[in-house]
Protein backbone atom coordinates (compact mmCIF):
# COMPACT_ATOMS: atom_id res chain seq x y z
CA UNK A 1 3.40 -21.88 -39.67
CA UNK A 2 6.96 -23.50 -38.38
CA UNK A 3 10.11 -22.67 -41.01
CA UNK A 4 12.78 -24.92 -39.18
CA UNK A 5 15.31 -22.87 -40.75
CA UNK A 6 14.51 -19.56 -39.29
CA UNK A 7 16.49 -18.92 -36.07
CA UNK A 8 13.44 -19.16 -33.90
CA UNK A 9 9.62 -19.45 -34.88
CA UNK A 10 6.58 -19.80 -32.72
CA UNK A 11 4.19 -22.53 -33.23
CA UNK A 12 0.31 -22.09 -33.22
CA UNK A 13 -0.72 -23.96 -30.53
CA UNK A 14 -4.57 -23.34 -31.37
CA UNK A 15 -3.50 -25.47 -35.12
CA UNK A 16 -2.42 -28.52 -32.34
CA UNK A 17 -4.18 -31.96 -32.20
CA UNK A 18 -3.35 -34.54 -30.09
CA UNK A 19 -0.95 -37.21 -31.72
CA UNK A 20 -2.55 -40.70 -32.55
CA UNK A 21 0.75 -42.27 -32.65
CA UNK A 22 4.37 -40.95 -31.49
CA UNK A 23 7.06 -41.61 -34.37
CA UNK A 24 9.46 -40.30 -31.79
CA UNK A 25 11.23 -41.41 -28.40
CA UNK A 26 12.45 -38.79 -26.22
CA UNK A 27 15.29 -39.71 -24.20
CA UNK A 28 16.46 -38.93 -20.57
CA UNK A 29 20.22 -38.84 -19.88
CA UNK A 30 21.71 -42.38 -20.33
CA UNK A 31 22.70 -44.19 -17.15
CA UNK A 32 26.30 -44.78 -18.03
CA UNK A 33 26.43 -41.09 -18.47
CA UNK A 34 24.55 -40.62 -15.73
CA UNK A 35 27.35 -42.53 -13.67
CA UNK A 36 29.98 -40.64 -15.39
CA UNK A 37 28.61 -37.10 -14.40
CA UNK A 38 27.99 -38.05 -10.40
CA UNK A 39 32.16 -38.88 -10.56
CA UNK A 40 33.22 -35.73 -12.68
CA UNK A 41 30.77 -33.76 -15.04
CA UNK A 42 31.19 -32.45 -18.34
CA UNK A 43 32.69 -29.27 -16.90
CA UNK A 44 35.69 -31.66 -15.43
CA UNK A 45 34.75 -30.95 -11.98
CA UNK A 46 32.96 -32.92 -8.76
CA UNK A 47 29.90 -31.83 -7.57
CA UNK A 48 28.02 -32.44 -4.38
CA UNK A 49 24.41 -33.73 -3.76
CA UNK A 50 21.79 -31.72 -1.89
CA UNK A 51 18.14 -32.75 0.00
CA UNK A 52 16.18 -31.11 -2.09
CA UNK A 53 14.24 -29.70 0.42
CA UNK A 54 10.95 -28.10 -1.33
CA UNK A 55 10.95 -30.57 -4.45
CA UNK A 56 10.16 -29.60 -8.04
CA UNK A 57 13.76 -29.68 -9.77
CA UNK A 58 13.35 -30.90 -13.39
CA UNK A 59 15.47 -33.84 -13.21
CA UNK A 60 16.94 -35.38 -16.79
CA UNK A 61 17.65 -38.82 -14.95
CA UNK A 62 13.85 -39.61 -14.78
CA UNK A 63 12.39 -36.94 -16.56
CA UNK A 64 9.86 -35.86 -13.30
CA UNK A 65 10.33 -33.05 -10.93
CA UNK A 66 11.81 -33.83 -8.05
CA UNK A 67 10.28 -34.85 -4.48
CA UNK A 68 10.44 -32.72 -1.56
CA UNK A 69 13.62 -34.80 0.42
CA UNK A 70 15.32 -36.35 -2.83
CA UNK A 71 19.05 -36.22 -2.81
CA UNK A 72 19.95 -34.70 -6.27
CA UNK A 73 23.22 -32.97 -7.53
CA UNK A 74 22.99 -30.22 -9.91
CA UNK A 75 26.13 -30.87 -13.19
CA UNK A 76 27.04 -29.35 -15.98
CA UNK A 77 26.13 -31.71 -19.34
CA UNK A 78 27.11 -30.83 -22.96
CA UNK A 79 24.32 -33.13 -24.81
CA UNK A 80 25.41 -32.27 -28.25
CA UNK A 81 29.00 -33.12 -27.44
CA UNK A 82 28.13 -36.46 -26.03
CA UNK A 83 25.59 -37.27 -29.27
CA UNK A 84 28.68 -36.08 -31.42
CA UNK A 85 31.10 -38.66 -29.91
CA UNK A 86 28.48 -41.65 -30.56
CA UNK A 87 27.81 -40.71 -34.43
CA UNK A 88 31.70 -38.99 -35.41
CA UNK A 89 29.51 -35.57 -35.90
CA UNK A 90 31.70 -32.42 -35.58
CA UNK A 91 29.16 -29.75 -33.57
CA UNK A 92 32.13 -26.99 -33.24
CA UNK A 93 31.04 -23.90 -31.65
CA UNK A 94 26.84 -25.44 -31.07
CA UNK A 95 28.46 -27.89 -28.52
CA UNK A 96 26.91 -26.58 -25.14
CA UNK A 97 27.57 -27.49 -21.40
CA UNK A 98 24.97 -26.27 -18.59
CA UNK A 99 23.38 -27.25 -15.55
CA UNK A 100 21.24 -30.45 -15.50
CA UNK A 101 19.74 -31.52 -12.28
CA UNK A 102 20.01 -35.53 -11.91
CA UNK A 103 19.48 -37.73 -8.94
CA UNK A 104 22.22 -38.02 -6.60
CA UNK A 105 22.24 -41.84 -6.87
CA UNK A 106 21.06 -44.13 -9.86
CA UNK A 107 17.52 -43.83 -9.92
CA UNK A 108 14.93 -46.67 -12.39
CA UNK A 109 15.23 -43.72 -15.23
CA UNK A 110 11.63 -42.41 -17.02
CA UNK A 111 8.33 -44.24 -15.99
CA UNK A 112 6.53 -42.87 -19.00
CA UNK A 113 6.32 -43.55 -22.71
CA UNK A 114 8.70 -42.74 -25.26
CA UNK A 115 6.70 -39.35 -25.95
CA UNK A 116 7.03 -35.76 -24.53
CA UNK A 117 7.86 -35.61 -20.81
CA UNK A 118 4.80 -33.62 -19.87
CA UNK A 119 6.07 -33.90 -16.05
CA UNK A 120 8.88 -31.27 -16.91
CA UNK A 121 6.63 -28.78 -19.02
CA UNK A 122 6.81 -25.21 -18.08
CA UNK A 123 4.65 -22.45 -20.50
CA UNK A 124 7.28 -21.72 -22.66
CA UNK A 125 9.55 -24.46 -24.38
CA UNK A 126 12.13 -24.25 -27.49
CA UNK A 127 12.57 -27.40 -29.48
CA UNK A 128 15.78 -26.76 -31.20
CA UNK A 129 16.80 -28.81 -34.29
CA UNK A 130 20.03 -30.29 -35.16
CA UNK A 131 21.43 -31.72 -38.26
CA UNK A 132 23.65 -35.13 -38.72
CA UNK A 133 26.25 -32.56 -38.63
CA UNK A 134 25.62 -31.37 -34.92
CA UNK A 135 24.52 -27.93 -36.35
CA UNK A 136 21.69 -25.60 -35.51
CA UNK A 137 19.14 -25.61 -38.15
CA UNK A 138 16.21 -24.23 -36.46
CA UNK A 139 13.72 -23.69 -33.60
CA UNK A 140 10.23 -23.98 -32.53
CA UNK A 141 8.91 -22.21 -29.73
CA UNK A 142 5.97 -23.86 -27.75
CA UNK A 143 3.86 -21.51 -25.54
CA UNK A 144 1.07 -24.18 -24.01
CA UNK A 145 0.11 -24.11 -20.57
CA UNK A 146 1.08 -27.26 -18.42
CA UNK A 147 -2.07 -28.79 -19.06
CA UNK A 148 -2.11 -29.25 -23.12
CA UNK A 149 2.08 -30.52 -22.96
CA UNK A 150 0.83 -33.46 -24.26
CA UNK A 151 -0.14 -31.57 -27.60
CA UNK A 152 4.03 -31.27 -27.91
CA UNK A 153 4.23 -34.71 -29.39
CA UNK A 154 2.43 -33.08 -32.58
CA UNK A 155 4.52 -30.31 -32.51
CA UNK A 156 7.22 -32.67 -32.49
CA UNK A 157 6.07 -34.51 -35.22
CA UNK A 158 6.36 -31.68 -37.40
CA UNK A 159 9.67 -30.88 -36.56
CA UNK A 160 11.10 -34.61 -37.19
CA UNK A 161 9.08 -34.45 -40.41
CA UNK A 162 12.35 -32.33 -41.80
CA UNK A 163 14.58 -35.38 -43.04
CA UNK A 164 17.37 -32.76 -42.38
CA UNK A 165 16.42 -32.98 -38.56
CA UNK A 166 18.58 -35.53 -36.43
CA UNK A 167 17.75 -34.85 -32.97
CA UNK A 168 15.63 -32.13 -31.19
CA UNK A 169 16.85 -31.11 -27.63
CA UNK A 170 13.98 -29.45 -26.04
CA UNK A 171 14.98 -26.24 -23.78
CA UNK A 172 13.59 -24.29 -21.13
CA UNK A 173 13.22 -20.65 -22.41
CA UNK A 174 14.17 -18.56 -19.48
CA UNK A 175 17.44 -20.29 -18.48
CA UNK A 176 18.04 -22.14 -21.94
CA UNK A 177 18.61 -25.58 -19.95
CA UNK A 178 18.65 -28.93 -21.81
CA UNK A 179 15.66 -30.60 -20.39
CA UNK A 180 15.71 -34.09 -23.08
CA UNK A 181 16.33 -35.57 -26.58
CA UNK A 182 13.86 -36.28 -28.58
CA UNK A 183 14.91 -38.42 -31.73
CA UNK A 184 13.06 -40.35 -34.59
CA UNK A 185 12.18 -44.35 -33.10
């Protein structure tokens, strides 16, 4: 069972079906901001592209790993803070900045669907929940291997079913890194 409003809660992934329809769009970084954080990121400062020499860097641009040989730069981002700013929501002390790879130059953005970006899955993923406010209300850890991430959509259904739930960033357990946005279509 998922309470939203406990500070984090695991998910039964054996209770998971896969989703018929997807209520929800999950949402790489926008190009403009895109542009914006190749001239100075959200940390103020300029950083400088790489080869990527073996590949597999989650990058937010596309939402894909990375190709062996791809020029990417690795930013900081504060998603909440740039949500905020669009909707006049006040996060205070939940507004994060971390690292985000991105492509080094503008790339055609996500290939898929508006559902989960399976291509950036890892084992272990934390869906956290924020209100209109730009506050905290919850998490749902997601333990599936790689090969069921397309069972996240239901998992993300149940999330958004919480009308107190405005956007879901999903994170990367180990390093806590903003991965995407997932909001109601």
């Amino acid at each position: 069972m998922t309470t939203l409003h406990a500070p984090t809660t695991l998910h039964d992934p054996t209770t998971l079906h896969a989703p018929t329809t997807t209520l929800h769009e999950t949402r790489a970084i926008a190009p403009d901001v895109l542009e914006q954080l190749r001239e100075r990121d959200d940390a103020g400062a300029t950083r400088r592209p790489v080869t990527d020499a073996e590949g597999g860097a989650p990058l937010r641009c596309c939402l894909r790993r990375s190709a062996a040989g791809e020029r990417i730069v690795l930013v900081s981002y504060a998603p909440l803070r740039r949500w905020a700013a669009g909707t006049g929501a006040e996060p205070g002390p939940y507004d994060e900045c971390g690292p985000v790879f991105i492509h080094a130059e503008q790339c055609a953005g996500p290939a898929g669907g508006p559902g989960y970006p399976a291509a950036l899955h890892g084992a272990r993923r934390m869906l956290r929940a924020y209100d209109a406010r730009g506050h905290i209300i919850g998490g749902t850890l997601v333990e599936l291997p790689v090969e069921r991430a397309a069972e996240v959509d239901e998992v993300l259904r149940g999330v958004l079913a919480d009308p107190a739930v405005a956007l879901v960033h999903v994170r990367a357990v180990e390093f806590g890194c903003f991965l995407a946005e997932v909001r109601r279509r």
